[in-house]
C-alpha atoms as a PDB file:
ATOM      1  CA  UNK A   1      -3.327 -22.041 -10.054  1.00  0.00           C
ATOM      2  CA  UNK A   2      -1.314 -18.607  -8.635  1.00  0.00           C
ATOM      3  CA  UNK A   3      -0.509 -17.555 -11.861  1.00  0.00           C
ATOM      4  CA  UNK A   4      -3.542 -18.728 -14.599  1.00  0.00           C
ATOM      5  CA  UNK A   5      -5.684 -16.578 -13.127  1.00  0.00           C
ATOM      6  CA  UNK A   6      -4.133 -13.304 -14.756  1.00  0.00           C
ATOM      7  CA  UNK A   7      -4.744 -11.966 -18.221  1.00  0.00           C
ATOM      8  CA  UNK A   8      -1.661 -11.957 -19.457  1.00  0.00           C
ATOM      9  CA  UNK A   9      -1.957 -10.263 -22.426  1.00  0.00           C
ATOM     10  CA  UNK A  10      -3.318  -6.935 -20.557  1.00  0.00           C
ATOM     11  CA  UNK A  11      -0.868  -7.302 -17.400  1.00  0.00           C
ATOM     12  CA  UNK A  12       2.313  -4.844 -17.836  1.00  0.00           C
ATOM     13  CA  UNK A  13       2.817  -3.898 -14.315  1.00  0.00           C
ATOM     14  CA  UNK A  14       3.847  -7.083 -12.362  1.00  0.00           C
ATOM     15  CA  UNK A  15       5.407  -7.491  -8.571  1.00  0.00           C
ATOM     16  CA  UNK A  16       5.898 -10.780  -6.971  1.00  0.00           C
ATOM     17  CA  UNK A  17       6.541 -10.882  -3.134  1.00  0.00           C
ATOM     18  CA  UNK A  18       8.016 -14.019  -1.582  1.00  0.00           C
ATOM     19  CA  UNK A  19       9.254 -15.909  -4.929  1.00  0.00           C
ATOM     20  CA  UNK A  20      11.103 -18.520  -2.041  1.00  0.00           C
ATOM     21  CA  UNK A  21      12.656 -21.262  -5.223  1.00  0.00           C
ATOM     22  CA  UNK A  22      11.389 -19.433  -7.855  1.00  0.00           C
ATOM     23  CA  UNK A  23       8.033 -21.885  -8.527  1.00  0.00           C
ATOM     24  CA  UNK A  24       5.891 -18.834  -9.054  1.00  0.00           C
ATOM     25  CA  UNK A  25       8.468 -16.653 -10.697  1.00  0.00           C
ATOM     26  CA  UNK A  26       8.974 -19.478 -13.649  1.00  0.00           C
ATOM     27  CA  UNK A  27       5.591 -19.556 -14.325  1.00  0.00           C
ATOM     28  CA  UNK A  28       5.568 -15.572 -14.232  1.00  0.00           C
ATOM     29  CA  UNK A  29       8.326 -15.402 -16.531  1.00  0.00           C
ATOM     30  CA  UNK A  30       6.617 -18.272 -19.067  1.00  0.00           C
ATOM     31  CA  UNK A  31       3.351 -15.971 -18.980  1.00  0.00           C
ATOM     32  CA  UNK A  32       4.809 -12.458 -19.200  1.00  0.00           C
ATOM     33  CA  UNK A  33       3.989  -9.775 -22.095  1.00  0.00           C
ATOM     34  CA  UNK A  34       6.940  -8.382 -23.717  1.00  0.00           C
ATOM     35  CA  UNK A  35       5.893  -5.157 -22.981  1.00  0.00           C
ATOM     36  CA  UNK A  36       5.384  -5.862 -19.437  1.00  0.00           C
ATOM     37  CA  UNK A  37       7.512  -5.078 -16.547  1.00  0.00           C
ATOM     38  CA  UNK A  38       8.493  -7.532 -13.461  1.00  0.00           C
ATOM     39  CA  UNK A  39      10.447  -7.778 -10.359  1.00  0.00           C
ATOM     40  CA  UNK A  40      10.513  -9.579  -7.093  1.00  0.00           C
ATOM     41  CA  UNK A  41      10.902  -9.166  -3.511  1.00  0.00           C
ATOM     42  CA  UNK A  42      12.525 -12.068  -0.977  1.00  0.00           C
ATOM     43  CA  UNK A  43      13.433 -11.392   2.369  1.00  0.00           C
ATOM     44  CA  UNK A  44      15.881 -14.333   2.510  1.00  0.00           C
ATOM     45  CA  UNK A  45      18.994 -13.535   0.420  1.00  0.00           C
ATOM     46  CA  UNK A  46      19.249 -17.526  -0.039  1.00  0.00           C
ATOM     47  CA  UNK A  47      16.564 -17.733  -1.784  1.00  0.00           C
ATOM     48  CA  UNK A  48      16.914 -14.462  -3.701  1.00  0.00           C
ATOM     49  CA  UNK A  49      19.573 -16.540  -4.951  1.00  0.00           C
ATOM     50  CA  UNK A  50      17.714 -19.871  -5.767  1.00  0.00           C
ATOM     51  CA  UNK A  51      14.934 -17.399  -7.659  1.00  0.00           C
ATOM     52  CA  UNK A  52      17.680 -15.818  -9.389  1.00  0.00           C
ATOM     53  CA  UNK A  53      19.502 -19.476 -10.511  1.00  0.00           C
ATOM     54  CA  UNK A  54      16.557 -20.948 -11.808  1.00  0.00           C
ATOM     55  CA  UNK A  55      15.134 -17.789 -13.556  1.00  0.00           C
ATOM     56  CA  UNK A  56      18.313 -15.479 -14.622  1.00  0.00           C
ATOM     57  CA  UNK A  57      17.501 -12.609 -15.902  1.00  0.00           C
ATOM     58  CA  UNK A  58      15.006 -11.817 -13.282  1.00  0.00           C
ATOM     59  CA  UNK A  59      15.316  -8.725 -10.906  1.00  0.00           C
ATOM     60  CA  UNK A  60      15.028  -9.813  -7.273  1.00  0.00           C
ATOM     61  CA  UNK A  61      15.431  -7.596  -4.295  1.00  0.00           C
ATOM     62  CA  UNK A  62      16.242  -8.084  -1.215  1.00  0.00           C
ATOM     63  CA  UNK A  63      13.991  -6.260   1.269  1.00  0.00           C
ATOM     64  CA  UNK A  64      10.389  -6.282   2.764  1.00  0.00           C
ATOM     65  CA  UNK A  65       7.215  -6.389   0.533  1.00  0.00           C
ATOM     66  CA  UNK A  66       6.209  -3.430   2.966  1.00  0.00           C
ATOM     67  CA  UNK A  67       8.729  -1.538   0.959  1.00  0.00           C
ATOM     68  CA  UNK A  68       7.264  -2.204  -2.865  1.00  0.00           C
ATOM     69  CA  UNK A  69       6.197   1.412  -3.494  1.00  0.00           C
ATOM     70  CA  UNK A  70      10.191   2.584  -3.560  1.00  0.00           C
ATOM     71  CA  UNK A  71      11.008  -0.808  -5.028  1.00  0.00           C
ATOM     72  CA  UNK A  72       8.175   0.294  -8.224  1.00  0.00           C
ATOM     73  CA  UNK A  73       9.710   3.768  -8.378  1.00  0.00           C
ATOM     74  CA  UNK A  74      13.983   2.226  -8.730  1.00  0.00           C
ATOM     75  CA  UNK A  75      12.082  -0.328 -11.387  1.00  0.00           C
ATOM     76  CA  UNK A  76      10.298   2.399 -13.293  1.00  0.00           C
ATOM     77  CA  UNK A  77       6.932   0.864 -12.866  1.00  0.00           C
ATOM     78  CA  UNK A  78       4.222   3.593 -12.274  1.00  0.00           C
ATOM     79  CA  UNK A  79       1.441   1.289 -12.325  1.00  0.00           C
ATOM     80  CA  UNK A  80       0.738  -2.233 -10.925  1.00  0.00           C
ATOM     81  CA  UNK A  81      -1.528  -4.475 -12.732  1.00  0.00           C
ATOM     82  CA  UNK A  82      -0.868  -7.878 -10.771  1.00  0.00           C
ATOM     83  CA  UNK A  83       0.762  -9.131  -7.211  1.00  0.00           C
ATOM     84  CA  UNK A  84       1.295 -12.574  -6.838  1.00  0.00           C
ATOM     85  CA  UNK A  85       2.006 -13.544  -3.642  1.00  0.00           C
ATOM     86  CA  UNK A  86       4.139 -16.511  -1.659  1.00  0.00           C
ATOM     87  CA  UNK A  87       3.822 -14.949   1.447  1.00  0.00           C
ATOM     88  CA  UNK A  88       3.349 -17.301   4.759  1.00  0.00           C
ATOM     89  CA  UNK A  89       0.432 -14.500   6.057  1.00  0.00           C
ATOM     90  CA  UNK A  90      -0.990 -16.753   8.940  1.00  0.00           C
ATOM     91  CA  UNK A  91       2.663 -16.841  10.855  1.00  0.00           C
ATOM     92  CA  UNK A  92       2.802 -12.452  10.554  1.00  0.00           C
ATOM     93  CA  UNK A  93       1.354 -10.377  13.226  1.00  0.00           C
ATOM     94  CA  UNK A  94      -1.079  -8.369  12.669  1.00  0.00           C
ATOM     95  CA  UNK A  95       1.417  -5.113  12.400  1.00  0.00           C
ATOM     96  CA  UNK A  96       3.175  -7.185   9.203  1.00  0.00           C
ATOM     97  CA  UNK A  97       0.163  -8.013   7.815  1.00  0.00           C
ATOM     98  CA  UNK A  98      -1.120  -5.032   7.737  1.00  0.00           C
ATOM     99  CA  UNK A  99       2.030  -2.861   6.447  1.00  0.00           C
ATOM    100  CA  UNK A 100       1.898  -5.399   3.504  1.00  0.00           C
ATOM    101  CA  UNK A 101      -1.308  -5.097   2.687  1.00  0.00           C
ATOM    102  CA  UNK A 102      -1.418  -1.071   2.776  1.00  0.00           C
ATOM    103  CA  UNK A 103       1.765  -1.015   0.816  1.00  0.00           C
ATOM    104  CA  UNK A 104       0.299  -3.421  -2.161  1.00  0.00           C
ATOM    105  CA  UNK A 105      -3.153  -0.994  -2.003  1.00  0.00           C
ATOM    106  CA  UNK A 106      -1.080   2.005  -2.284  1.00  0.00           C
ATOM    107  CA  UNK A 107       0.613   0.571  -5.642  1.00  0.00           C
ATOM    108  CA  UNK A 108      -1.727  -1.563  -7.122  1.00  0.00           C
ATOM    109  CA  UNK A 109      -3.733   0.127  -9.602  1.00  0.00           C
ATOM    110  CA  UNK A 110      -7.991   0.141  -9.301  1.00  0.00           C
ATOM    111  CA  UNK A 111      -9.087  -2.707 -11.141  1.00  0.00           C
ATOM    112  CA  UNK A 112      -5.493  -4.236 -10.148  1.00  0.00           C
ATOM    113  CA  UNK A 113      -5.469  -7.778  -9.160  1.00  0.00           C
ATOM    114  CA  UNK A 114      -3.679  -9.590  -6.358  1.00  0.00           C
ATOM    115  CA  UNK A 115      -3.481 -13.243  -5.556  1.00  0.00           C
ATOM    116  CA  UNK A 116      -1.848 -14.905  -2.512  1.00  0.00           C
ATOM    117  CA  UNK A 117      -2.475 -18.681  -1.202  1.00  0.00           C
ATOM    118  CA  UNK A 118      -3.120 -19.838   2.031  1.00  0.00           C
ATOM    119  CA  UNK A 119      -3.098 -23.596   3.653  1.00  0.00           C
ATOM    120  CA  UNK A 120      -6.734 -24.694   4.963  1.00  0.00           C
ATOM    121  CA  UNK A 121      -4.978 -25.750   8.275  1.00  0.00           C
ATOM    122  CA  UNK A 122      -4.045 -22.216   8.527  1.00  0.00           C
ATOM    123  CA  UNK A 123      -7.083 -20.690   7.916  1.00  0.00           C
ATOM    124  CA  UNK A 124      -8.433 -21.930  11.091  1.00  0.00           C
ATOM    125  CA  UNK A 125      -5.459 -19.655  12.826  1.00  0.00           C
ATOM    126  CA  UNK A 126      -6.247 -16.167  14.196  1.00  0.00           C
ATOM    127  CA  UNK A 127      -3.854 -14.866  12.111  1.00  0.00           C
ATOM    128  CA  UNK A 128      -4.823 -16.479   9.192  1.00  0.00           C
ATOM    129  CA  UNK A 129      -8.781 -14.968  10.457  1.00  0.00           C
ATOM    130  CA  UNK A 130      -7.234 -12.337  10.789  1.00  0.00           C
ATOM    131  CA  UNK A 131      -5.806 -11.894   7.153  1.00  0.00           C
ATOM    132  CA  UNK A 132      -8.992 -12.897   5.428  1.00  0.00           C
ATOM    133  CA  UNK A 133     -10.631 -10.604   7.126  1.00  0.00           C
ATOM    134  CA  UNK A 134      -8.938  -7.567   5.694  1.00  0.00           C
ATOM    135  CA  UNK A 135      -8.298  -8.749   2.476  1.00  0.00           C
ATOM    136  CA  UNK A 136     -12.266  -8.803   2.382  1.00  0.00           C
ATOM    137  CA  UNK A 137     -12.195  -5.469   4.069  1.00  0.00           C
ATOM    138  CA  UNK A 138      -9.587  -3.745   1.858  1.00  0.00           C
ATOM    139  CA  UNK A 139     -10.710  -5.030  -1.865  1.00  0.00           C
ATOM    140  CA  UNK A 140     -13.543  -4.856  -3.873  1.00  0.00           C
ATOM    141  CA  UNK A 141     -13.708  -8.309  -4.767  1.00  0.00           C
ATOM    142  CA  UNK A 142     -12.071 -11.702  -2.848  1.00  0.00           C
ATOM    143  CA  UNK A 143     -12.539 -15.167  -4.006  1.00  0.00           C
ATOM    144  CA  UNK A 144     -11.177 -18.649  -2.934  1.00  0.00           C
ATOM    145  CA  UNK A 145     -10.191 -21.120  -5.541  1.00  0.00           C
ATOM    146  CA  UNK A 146     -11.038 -24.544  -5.904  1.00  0.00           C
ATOM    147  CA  UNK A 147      -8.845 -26.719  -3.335  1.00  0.00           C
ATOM    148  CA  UNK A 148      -5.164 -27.691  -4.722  1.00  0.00           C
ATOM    149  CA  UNK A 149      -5.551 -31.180  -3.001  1.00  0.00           C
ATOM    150  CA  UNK A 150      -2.160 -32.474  -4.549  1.00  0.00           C
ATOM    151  CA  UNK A 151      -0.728 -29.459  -2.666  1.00  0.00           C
ATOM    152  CA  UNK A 152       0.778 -30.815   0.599  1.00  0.00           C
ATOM    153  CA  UNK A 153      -0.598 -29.573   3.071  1.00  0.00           C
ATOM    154  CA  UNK A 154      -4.089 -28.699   0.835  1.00  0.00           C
ATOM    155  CA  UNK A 155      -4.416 -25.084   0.314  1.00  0.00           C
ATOM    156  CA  UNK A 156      -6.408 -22.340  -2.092  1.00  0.00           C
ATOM    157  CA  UNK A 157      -5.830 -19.238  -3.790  1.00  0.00           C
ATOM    158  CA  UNK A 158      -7.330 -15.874  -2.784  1.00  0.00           C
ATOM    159  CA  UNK A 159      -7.952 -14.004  -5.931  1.00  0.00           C
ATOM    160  CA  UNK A 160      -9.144  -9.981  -5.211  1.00  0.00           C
ATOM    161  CA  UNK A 161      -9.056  -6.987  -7.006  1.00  0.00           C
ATOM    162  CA  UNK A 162      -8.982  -3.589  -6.040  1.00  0.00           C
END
């Protein structure tokens, strides 16, 4: 569901922040032009490593998703087509949140698409308010997928462009 939403034929430009195991990133990798350009950006050096074992070849830094624009410029990408997301947004405060989200606007190109999930349990959170509200506030376009019940807990996607 993160991932089928993209047209992967078009997409050349593509970031991935919190890969965690690498679930994501395989189906990124499966789906990715040959043309196109692709990195990703864990925290947790552990799992930088579990990304990197199950898909070698991949780039994976280790830093903050706050930091993507210099991340784009060391990777030679100039233009950002497509964020997928992994990011556990209803446990940041609102200062995280928010240096996230301004860093992903300031890369992703108009038209650009970003998708993140979220658990329904946590929507109910004020941080998890909190987050929906400015993704609503800061693109042009925000939906919710259908429910992933076989997800444990259930959660959704948010799919918004810029």
């Amino acid at each position: 569901m993160m991932v089928d939403w993209f047209d992967w034929s078009e997409v050349r430009g593509v970031v991935e922040y919190g890969p965690g195991t690498g679930v994501f990133t395989e189906g990124i990798t499966q789906r990715l032009h040959p043309d196109a350009r692709f990195f990703a950006v864990e925290r947790s050096a552990e799992l930088a490593e579990l990304t990197r074992q199950r898909c070698p070849g991949t780039t994976v830094h280790e830093a903050s998703a706050a930091d993507v624009q210099q991340l784009c410029q060391r990777e030679g990408i100039h233009q950002v087509d497509a964020i997928i997301c992994g990011l556990p947004w209803a446990s940041f405060p609102e200062s995280l949140q928010a240096s996230i989200l301004d860093a992903t606007l300031d890369v992703l190109r108009p038209g650009g698409q970003f998708a993140t999930f979220a658990y329904w349990q946590g929507v109910v959170l004020p941080a998890g308010r909190r987050f929906s509200r400015r993704l609503r506030s800061s693109f042009s376009d925000v939906h919710r997928s259908p429910t992933v019940w076989r997800n444990l807990p259930p959660a959704f996607v948010y799919r918004c462009t810029k």
